[in-house]
N, C-alpha and C. Protein backbone atom coordinates (compact mmCIF):
# COMPACT_ATOMS: atom_id res chain seq x y z
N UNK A 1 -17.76 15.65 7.53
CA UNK A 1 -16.35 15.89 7.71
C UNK A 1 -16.14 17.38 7.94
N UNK A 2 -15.22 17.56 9.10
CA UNK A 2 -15.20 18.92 9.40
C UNK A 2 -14.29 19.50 8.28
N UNK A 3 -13.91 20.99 8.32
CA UNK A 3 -13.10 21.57 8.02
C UNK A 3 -11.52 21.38 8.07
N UNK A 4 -11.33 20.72 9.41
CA UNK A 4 -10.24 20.83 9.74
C UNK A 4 -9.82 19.10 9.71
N UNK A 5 -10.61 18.51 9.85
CA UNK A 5 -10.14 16.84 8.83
C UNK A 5 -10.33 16.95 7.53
N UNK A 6 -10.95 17.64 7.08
CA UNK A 6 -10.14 18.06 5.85
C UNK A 6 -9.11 18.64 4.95
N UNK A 7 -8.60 19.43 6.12
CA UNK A 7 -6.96 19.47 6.11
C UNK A 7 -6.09 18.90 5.96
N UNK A 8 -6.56 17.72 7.24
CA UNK A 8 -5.36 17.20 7.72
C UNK A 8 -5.17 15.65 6.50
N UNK A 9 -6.45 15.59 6.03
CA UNK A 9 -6.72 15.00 5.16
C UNK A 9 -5.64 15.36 3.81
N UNK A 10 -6.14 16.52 3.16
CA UNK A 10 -5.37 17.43 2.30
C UNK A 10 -3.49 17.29 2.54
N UNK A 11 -3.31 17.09 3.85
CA UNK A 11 -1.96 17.60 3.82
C UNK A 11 -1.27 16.22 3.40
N UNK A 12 -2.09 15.08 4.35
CA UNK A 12 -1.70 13.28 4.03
C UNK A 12 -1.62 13.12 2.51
N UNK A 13 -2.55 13.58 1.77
CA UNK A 13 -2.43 13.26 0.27
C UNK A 13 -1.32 14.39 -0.51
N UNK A 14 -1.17 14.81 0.55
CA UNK A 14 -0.25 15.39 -0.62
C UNK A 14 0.80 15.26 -1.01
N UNK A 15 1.66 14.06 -0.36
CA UNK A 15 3.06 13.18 -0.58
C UNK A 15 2.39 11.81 -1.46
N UNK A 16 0.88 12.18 -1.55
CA UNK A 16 0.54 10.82 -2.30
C UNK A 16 0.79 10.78 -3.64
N UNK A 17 1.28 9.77 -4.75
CA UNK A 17 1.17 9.72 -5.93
C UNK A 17 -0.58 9.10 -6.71
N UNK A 18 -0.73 9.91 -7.58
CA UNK A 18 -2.27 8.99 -7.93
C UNK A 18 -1.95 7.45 -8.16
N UNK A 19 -2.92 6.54 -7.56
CA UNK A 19 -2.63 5.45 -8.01
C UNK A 19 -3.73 5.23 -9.09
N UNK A 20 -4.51 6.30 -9.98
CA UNK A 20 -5.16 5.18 -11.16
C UNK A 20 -5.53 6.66 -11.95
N UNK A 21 -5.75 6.16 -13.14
CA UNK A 21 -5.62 7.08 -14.30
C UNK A 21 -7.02 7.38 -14.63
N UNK A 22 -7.58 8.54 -15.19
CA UNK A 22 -8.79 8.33 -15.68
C UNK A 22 -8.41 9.03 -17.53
N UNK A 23 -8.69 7.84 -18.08
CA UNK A 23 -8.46 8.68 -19.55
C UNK A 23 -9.51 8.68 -20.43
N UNK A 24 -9.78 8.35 -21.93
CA UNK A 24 -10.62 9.02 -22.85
C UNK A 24 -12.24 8.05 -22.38
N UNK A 25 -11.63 6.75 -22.05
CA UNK A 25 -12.48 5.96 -21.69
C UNK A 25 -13.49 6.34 -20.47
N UNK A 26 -13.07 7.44 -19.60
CA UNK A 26 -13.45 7.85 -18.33
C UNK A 26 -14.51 6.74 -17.54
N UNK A 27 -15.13 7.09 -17.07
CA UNK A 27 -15.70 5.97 -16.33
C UNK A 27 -16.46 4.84 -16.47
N UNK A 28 -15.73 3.47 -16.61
CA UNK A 28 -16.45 2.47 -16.70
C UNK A 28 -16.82 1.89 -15.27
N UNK A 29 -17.58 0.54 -15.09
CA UNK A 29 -17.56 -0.16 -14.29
C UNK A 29 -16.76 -0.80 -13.43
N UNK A 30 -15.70 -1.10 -14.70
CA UNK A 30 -14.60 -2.26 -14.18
C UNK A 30 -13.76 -0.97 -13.31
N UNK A 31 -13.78 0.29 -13.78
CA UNK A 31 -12.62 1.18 -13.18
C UNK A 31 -13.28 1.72 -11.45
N UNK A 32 -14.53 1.51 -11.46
CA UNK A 32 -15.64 2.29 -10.12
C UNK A 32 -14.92 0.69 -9.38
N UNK A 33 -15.12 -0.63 -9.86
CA UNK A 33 -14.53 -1.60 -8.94
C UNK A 33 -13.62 -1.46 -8.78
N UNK A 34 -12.32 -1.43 -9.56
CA UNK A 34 -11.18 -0.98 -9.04
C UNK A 34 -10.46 -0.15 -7.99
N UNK A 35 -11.47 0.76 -8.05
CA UNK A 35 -11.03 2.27 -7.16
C UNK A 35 -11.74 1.34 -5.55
N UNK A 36 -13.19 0.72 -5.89
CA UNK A 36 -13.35 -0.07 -4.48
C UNK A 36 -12.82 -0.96 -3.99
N UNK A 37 -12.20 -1.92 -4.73
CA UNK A 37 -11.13 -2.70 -4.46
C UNK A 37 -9.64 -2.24 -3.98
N UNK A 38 -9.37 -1.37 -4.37
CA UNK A 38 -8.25 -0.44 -3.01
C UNK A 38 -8.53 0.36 -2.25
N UNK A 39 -9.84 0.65 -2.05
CA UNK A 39 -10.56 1.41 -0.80
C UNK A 39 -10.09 -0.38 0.43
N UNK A 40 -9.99 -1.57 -0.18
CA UNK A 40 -9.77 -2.55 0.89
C UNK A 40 -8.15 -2.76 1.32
N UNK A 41 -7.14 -1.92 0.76
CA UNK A 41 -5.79 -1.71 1.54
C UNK A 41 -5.48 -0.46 1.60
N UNK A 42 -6.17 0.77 1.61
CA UNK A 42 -5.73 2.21 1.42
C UNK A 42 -7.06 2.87 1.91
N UNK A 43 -7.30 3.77 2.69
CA UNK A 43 -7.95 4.78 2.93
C UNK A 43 -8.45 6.11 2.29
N UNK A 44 -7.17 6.28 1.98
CA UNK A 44 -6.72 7.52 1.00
C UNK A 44 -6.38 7.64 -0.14
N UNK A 45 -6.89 7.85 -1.31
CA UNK A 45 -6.16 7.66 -2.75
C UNK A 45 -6.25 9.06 -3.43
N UNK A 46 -5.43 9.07 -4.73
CA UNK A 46 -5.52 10.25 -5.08
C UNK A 46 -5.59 9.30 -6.55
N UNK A 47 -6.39 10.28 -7.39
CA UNK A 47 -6.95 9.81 -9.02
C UNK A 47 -5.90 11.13 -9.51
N UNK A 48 -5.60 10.75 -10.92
CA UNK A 48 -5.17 11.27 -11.89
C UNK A 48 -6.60 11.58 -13.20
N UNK A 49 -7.17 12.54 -13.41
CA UNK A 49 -7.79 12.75 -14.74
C UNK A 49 -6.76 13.04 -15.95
N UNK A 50 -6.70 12.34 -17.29
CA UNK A 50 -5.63 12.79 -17.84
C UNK A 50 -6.57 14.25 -19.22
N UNK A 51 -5.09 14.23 -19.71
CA UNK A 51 -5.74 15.46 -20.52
C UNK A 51 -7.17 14.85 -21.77
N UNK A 52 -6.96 13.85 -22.08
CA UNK A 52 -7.50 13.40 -23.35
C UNK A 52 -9.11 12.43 -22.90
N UNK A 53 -9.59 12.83 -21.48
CA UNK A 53 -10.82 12.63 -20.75
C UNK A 53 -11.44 14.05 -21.18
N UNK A 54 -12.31 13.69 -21.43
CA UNK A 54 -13.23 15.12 -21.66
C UNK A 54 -14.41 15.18 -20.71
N UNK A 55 -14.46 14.54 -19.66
CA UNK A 55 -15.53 14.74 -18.27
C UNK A 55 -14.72 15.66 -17.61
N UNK A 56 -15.40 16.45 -17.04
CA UNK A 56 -15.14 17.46 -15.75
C UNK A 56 -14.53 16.74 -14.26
N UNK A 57 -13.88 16.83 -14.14
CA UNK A 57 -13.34 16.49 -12.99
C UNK A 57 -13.99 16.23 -11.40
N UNK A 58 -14.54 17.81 -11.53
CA UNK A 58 -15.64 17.71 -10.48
C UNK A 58 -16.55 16.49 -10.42
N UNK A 59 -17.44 16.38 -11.13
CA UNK A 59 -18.27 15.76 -11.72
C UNK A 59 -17.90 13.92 -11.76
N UNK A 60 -16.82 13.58 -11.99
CA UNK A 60 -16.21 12.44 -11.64
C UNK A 60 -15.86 12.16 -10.22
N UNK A 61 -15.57 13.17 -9.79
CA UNK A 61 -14.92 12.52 -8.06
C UNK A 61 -16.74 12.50 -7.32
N UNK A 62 -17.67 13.38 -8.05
CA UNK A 62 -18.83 12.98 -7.36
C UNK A 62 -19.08 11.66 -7.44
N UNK A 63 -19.17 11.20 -8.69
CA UNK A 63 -19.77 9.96 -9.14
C UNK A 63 -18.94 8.98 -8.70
N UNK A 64 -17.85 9.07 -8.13
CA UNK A 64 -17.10 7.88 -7.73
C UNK A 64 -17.44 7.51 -6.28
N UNK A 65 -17.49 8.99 -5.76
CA UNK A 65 -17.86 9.02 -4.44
C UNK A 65 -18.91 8.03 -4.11
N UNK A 66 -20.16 8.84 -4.86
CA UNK A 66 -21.15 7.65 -4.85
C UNK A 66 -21.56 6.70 -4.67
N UNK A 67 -20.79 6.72 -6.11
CA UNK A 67 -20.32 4.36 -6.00
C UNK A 67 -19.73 4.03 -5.10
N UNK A 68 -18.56 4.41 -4.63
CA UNK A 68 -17.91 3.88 -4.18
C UNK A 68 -18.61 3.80 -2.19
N UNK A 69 -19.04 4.86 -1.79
CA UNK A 69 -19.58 5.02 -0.67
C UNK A 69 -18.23 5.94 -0.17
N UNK A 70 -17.97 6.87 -0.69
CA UNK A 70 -16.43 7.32 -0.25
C UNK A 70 -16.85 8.86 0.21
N UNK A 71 -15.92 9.58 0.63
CA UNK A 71 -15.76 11.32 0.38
C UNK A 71 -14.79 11.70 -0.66
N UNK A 72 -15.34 12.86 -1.17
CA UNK A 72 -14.44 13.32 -1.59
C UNK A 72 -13.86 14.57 -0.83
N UNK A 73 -12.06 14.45 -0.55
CA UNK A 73 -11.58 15.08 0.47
C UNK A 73 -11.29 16.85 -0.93
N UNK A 74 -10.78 16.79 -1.57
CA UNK A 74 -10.48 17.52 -3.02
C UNK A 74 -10.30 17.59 -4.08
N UNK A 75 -10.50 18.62 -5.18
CA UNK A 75 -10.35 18.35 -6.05
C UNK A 75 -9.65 19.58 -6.97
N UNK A 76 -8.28 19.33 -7.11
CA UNK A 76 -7.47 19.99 -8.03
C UNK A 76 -7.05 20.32 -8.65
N UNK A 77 -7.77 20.74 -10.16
CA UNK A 77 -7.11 20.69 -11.40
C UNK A 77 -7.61 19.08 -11.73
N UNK A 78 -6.40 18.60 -12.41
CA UNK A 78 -7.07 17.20 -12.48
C UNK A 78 -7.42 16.26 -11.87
N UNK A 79 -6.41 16.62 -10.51
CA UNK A 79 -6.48 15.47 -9.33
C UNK A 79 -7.64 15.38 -8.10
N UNK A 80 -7.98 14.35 -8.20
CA UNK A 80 -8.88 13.95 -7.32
C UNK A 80 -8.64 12.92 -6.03
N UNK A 81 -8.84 13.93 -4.80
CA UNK A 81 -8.52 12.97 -3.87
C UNK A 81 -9.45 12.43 -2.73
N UNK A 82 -9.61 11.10 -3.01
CA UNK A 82 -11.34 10.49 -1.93
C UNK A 82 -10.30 9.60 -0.70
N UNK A 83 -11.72 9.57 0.55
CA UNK A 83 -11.35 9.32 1.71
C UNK A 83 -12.56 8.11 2.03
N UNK A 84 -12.08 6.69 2.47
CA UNK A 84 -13.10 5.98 2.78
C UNK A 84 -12.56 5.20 3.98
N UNK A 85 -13.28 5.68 5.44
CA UNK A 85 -12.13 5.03 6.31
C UNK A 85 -12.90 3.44 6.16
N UNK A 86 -11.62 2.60 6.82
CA UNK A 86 -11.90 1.55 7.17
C UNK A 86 -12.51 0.82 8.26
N UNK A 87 -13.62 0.21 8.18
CA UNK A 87 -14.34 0.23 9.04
C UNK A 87 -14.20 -0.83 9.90
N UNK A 88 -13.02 -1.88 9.67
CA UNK A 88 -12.25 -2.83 10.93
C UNK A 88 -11.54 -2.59 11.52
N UNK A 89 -9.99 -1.75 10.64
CA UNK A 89 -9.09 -1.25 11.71
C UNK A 89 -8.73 0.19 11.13
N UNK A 90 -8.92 1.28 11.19
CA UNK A 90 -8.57 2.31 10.66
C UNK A 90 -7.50 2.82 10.88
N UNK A 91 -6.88 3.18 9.29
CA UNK A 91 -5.25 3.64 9.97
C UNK A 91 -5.27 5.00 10.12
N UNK A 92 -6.14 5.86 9.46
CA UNK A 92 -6.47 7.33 9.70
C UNK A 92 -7.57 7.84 11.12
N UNK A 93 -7.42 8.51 11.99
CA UNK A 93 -7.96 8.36 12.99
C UNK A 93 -8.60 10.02 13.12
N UNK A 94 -9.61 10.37 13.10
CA UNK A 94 -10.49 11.70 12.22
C UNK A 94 -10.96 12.42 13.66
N UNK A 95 -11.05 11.15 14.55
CA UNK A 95 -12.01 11.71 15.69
C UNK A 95 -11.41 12.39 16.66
N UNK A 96 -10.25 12.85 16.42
CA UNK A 96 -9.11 13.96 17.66
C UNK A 96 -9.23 15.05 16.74
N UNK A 97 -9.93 14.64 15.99
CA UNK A 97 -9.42 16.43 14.93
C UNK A 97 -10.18 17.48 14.82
């Protein structure tokens, strides 16, 4: 991913609300399926780490990445935001950028 889809990336998430929490429990299984199971109606998500997780942030959006087969587009303070296009019909389109 270039530089500059990562922008444009950056700028899309940034009207985004997180859709999933990471708290004291931080990463289970059931939560790595979850996050892949809306990689199948969303492209783009943004994670919430809350205060009372004691994993590093960084360190989580790697490991999700991972699993999940995703990117991670940033990571802000607590928020974490991954990119997994869709590989039937994509609504984010990377390759003009």
């Amino acid at each position: 991913m270039t530089s500059k889809q990562r922008a444009y990336l950056k700028g899309l998430a940034s009207n985004l609300n997180p859709v999933f929490q990471i708290g004291k429990a931080s990463l289970t299984p059931e939560f790595t399926e979850a996050i892949n199971e809306a990689f199948n109606t969303r492209e783009l998500l943004k994670i919430a780490v809350l205060k009372n997780c004691a994993d590093d942030p960084n360190e989580i959006a790697e490991i999700i990445a991972e699993r999940t087969h995703s990117q991670v587009v940033q990571v802000i303070g607590k928020k974490i935001v991954l990119y997994k296009p869709d590989k039937k019909n994509p609504k984010i389109n990377l390759d003009k950028i």
